[in-house]
Protein backbone atom coordinates (compact mmCIF):
# COMPACT_ATOMS: atom_id res chain seq x y z
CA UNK A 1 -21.06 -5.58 -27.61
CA UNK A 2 -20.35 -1.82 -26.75
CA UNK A 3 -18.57 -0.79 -23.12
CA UNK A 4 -20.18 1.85 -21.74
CA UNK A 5 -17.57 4.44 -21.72
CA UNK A 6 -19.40 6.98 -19.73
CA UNK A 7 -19.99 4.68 -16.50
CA UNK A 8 -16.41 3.24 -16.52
CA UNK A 9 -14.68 6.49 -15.90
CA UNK A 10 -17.46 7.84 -14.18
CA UNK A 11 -15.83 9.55 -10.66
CA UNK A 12 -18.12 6.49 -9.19
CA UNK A 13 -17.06 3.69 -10.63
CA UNK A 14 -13.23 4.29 -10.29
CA UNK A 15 -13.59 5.50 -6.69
CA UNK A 16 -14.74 1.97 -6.53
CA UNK A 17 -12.75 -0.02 -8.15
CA UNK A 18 -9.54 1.63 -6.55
CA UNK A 19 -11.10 0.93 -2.94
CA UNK A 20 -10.86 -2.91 -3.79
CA UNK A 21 -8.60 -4.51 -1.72
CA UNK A 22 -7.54 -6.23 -5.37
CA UNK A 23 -6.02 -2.38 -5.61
CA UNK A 24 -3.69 -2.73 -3.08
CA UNK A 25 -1.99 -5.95 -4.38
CA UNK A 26 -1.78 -3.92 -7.90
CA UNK A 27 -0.15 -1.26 -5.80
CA UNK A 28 2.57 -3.54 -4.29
CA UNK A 29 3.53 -4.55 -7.78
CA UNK A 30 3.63 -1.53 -9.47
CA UNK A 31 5.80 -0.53 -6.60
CA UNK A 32 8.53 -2.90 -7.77
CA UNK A 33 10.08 -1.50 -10.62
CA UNK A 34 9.93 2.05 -8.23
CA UNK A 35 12.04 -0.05 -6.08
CA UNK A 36 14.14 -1.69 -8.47
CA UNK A 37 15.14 1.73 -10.07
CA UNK A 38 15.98 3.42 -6.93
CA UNK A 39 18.14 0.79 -5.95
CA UNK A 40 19.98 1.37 -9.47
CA UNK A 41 21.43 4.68 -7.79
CA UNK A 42 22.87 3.46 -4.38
CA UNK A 43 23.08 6.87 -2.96
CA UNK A 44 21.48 8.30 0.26
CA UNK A 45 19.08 9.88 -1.05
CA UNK A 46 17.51 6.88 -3.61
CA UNK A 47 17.87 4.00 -0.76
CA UNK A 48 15.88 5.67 1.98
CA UNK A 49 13.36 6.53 -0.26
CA UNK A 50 13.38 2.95 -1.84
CA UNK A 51 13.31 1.48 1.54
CA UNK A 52 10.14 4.18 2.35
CA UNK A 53 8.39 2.91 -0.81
CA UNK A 54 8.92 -0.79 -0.03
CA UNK A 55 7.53 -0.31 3.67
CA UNK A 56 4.30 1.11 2.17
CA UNK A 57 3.87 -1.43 0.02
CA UNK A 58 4.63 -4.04 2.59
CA UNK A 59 2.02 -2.66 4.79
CA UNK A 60 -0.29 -3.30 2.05
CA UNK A 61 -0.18 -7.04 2.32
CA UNK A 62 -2.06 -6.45 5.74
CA UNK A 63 -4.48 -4.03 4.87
CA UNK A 64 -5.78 -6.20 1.53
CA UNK A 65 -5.98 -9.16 3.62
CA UNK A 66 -7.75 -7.70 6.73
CA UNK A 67 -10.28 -5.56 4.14
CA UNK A 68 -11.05 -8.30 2.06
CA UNK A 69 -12.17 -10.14 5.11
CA UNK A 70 -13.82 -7.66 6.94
CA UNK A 71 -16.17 -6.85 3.61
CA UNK A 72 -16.69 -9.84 2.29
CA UNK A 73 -14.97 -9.18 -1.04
CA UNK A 74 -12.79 -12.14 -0.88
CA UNK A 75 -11.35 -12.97 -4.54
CA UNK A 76 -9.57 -15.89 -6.67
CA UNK A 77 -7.78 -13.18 -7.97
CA UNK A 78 -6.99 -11.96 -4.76
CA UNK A 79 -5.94 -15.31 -3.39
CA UNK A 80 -3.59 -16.07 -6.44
CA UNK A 81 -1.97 -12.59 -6.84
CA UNK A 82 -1.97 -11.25 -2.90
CA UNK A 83 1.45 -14.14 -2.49
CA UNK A 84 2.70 -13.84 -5.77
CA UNK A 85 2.57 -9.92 -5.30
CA UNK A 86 4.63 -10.22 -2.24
CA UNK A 87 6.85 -12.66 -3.09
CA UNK A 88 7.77 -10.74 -6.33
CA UNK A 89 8.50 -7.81 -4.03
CA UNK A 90 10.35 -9.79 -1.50
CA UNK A 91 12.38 -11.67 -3.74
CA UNK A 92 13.60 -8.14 -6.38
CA UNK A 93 14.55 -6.37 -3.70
CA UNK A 94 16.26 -9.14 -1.92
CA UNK A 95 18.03 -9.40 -6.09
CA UNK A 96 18.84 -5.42 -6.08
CA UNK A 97 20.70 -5.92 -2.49
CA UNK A 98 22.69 -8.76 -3.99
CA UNK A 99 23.79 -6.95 -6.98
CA UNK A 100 25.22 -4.62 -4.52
CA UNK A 101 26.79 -7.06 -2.37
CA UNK A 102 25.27 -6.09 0.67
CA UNK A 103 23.43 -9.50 1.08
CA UNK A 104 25.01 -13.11 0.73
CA UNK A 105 23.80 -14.48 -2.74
CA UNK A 106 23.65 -17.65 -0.95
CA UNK A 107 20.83 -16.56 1.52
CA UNK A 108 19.05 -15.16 -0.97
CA UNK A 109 18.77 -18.47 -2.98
CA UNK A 110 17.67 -20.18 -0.09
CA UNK A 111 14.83 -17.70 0.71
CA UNK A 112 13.76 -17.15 -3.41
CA UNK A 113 13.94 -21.15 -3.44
CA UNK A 114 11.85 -21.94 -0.61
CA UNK A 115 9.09 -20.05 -1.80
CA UNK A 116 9.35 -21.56 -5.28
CA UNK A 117 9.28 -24.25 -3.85
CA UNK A 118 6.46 -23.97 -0.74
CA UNK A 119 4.43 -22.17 -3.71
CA UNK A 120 4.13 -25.73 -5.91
CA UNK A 121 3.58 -27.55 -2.54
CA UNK A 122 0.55 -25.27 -2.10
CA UNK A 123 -0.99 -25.70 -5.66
CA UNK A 124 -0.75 -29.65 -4.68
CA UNK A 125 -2.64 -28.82 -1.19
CA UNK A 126 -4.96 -26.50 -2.66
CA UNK A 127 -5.57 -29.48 -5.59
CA UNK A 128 -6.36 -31.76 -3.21
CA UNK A 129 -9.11 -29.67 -1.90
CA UNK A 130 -6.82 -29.01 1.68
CA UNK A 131 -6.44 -25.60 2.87
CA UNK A 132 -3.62 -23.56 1.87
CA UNK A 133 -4.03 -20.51 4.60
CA UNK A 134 0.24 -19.29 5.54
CA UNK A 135 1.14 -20.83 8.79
CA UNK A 136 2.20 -19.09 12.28
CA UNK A 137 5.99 -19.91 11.01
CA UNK A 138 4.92 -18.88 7.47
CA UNK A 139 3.88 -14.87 9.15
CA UNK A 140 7.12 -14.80 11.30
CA UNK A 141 9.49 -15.95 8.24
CA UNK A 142 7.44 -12.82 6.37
CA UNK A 143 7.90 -10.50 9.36
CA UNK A 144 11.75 -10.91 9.93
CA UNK A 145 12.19 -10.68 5.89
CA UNK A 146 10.45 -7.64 5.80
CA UNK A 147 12.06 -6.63 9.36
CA UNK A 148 15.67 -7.47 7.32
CA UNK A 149 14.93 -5.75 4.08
CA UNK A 150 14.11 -2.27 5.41
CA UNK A 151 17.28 -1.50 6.87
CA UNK A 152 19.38 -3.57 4.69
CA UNK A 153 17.69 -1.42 1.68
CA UNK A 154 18.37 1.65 3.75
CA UNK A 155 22.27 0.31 4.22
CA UNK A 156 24.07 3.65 5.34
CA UNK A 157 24.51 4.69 8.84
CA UNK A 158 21.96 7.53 10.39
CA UNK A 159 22.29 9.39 13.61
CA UNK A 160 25.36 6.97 14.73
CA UNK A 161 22.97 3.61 14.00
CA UNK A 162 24.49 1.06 11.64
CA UNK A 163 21.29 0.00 9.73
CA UNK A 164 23.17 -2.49 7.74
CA UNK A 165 24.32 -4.64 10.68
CA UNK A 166 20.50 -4.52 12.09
CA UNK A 167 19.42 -5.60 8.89
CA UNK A 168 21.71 -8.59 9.03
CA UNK A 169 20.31 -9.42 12.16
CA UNK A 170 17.07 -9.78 11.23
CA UNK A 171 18.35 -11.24 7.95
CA UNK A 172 19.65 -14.60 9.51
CA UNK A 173 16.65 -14.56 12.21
CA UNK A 174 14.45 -14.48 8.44
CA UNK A 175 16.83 -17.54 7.00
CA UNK A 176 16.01 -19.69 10.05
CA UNK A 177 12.58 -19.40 10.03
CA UNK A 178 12.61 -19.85 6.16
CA UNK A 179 14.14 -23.03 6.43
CA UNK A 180 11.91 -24.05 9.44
CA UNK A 181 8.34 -23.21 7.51
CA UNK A 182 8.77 -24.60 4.62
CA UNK A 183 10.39 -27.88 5.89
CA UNK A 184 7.38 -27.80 8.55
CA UNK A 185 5.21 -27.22 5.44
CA UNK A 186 6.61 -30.64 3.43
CA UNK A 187 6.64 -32.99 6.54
CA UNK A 188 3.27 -31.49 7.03
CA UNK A 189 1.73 -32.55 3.58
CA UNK A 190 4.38 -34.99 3.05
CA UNK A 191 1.04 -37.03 2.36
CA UNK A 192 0.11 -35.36 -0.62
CA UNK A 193 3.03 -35.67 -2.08
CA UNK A 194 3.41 -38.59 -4.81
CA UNK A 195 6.22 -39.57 -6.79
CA UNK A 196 6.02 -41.79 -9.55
């Protein structure tokens, strides 16, 4: 079987395939090492830009969502990768902020846990033929981890504002509603759940 060289890397055919909203999720995770990196050299300079870099990738996970939907072009590959792409993000960057001490190592393990752990409950659900769509606590425990990360990443004061302490704000906001959804998650499919 020969590939058609010419029509693969026509100007066409990768216009198209990089307007997929499968391209976005790519995006997010070739943004990680970017991120990881950066955060290697905790200067000024290297966390802002790590903290710009992990915004834009964050407001991928929207926009690859909301596209997919809106176009039809709804994917398996899509719905496997879109959560593992942004819990891989989540969960280095959360890593890189503990290997500079500006996060507790405890919350951390709570959050990377949880979604270990809410991710085998939802290969059960999905199993079982149940729906496996993130719940309203699900969104808010993603919006106050992203909403903790930027300016924890950013760390260093700007203009007189202490982005560190707003970051640990919204960092202890994120651990309650971590705990919340996935403990509403288990008592919710409790059900499905079968030990032997």
């Amino acid at each position: 079987m020969f590939f058609d060289f010419k029509n693969m890397f026509s100007g066409r055919q990768i216009k198209k395939k990089m307007s997929h909203p499968n391209s976005l999720t790519l995006y997010r995770v070739a943004a990680i090492p970017l991120i990881v990196i950066l955060l290697l050299f905790p200067n000024k300079l290297c966390t802002f830009s790590a903290a710009i870099l992990f915004s834009a990738a964050a407001i991928t996970d929207f926009f690859d969502g909301y596209y997919a939907r809106q176009k039809g072009l709804v994917s398996d590959f899509g719905k496997v990768m879109d959560p593992i792409a942004d819990k891989l993000l989540v969960s280095s960057t959360f890593i890189m902020l503990v290997s500079h001490g500006w996060v507790p190592a405890w919350i951390v393990c709570v959050i990377i846990g949880r979604e270990i752990a809410v991710t085998g409950l939802r290969n059960i659900i999905a199993e079982k033929g149940e729906d496996v769509s993130a719940s309203n606590l699900g969104k808010y425990k993603t919006g106050f981890q992203i909403a903790a990360i930027i300016p924890l990443v950013i760390h260093f004061s700007y203009i007189g504002i202490n982005f560190h302490a707003i970051g640990t704000v919204f960092l202890w906001a994120s651990l309650v509603f971590t705990i919340w959804s996935g403990a509403d998650y288990f008592i919710k499919y409790r059900r499905l759940i079968q030990i032997r």
